[in-house]
C-alpha atoms as a PDB file:
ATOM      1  CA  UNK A   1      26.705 -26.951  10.348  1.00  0.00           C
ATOM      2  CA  UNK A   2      24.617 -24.097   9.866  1.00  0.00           C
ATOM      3  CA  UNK A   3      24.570 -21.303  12.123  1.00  0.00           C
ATOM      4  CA  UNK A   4      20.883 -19.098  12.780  1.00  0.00           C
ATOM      5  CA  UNK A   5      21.596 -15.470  12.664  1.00  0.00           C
ATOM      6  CA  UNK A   6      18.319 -13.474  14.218  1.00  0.00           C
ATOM      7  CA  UNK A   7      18.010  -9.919  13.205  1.00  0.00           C
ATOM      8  CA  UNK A   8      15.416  -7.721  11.442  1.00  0.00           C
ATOM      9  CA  UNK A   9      15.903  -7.918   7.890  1.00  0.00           C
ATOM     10  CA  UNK A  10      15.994  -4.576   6.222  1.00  0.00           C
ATOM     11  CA  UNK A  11      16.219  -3.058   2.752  1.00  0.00           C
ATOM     12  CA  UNK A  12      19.483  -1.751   1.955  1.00  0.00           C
ATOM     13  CA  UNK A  13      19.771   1.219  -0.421  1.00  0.00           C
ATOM     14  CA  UNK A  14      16.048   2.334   0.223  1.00  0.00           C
ATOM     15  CA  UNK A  15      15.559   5.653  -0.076  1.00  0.00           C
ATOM     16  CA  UNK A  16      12.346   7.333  -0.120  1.00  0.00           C
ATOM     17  CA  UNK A  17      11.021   8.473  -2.961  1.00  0.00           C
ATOM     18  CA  UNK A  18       7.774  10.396  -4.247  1.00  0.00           C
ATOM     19  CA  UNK A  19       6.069   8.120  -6.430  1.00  0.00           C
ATOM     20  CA  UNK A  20       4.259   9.788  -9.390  1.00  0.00           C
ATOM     21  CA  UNK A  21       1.066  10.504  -9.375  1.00  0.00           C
ATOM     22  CA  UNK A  22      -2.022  11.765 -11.304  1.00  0.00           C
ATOM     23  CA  UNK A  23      -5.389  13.628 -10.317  1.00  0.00           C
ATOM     24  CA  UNK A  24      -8.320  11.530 -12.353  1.00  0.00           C
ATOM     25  CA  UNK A  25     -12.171  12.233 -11.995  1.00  0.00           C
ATOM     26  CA  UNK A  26     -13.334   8.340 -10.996  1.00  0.00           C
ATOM     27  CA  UNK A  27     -16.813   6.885 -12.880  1.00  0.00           C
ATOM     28  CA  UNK A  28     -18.280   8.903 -10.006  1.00  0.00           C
ATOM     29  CA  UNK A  29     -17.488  11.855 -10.426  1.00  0.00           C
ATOM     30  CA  UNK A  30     -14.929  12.047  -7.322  1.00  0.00           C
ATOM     31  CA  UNK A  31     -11.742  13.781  -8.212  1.00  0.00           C
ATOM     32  CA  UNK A  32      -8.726  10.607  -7.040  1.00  0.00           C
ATOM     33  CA  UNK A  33      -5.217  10.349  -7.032  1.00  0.00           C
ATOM     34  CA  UNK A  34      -3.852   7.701  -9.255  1.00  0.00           C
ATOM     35  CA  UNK A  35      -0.173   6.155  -8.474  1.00  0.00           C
ATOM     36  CA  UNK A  36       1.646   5.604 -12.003  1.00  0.00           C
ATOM     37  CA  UNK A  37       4.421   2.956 -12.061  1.00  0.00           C
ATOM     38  CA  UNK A  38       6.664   2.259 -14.826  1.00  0.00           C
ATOM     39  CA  UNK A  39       7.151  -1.928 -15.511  1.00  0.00           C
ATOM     40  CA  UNK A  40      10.646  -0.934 -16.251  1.00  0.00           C
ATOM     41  CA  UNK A  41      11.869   0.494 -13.364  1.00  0.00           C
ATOM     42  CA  UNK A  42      14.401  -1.186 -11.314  1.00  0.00           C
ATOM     43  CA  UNK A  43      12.664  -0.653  -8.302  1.00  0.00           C
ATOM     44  CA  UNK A  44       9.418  -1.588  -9.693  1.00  0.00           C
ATOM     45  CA  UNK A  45       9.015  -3.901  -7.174  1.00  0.00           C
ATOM     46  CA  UNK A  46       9.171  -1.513  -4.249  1.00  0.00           C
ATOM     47  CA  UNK A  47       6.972   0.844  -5.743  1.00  0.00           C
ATOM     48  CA  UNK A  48       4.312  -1.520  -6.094  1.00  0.00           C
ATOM     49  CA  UNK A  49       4.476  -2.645  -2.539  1.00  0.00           C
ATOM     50  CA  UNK A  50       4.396   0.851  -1.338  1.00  0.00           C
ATOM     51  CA  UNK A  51       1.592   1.449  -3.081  1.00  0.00           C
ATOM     52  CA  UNK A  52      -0.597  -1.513  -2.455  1.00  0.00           C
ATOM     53  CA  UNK A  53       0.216  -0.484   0.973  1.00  0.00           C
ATOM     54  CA  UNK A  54      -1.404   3.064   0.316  1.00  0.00           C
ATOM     55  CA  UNK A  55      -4.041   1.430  -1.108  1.00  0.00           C
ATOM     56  CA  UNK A  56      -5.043  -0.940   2.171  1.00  0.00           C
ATOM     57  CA  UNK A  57      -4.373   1.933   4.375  1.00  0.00           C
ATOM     58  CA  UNK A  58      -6.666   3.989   2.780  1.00  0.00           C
ATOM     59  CA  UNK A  59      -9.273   0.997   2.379  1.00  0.00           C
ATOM     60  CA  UNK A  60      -8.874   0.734   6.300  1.00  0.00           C
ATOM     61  CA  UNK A  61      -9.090   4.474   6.873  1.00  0.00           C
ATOM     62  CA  UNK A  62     -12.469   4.298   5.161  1.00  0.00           C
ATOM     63  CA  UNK A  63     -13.737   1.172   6.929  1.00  0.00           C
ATOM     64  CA  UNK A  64     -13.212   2.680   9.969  1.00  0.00           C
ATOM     65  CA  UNK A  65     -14.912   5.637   9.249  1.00  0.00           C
ATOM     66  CA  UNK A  66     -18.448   3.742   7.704  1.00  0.00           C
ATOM     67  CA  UNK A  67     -18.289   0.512   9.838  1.00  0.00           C
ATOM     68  CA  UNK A  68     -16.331   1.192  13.328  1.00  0.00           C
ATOM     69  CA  UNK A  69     -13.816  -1.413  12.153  1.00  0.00           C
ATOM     70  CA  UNK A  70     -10.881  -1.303  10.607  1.00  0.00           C
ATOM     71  CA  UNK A  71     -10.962  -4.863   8.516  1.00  0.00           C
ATOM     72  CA  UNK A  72     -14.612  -4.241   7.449  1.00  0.00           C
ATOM     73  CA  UNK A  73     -16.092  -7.696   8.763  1.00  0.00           C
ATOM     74  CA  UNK A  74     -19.065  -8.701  10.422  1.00  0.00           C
ATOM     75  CA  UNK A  75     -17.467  -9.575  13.655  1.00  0.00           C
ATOM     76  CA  UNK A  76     -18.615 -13.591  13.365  1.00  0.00           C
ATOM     77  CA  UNK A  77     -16.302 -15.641  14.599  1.00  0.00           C
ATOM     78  CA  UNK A  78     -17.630 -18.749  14.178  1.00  0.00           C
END
């Protein structure tokens, strides 16, 4: 028999840590912080999530601020 357990489901061991990163002048000539992320790393996987989240945060940030929306679409639901 199996026996359903409901609770959040959390990380155990995270700890947060500052991710390194770089100041880089983009093909526009806007100074940008890049993340860097070593392949080796055993929490490779974490960092990446944490910053693809930093990423779509900022992408929404800036949505919001040129469109009045925060997922950047038209607003056709059809």
């Amino acid at each position: 028999m199996v026996r359903i357990v409901e609770k959040r489901l959390g990380r155990p061991g995270k700890r947060r840590r500052k991710l390194e990163s770089r100041s880089l002048i983009s093909a526009q000539g806007k100074r940008v912080q890049a993340i860097r992320l070593d392949a080796e790393s055993n929490s490779f996987g974490e960092d990446l999530l944490t910053s693809f989240a930093r990423s779509v945060s900022r992408a929404r940030r800036e949505n919001k601020l040129l469109l009045g929306r925060r997922d950047g679409a038209d607003g056709d639901d059809a």
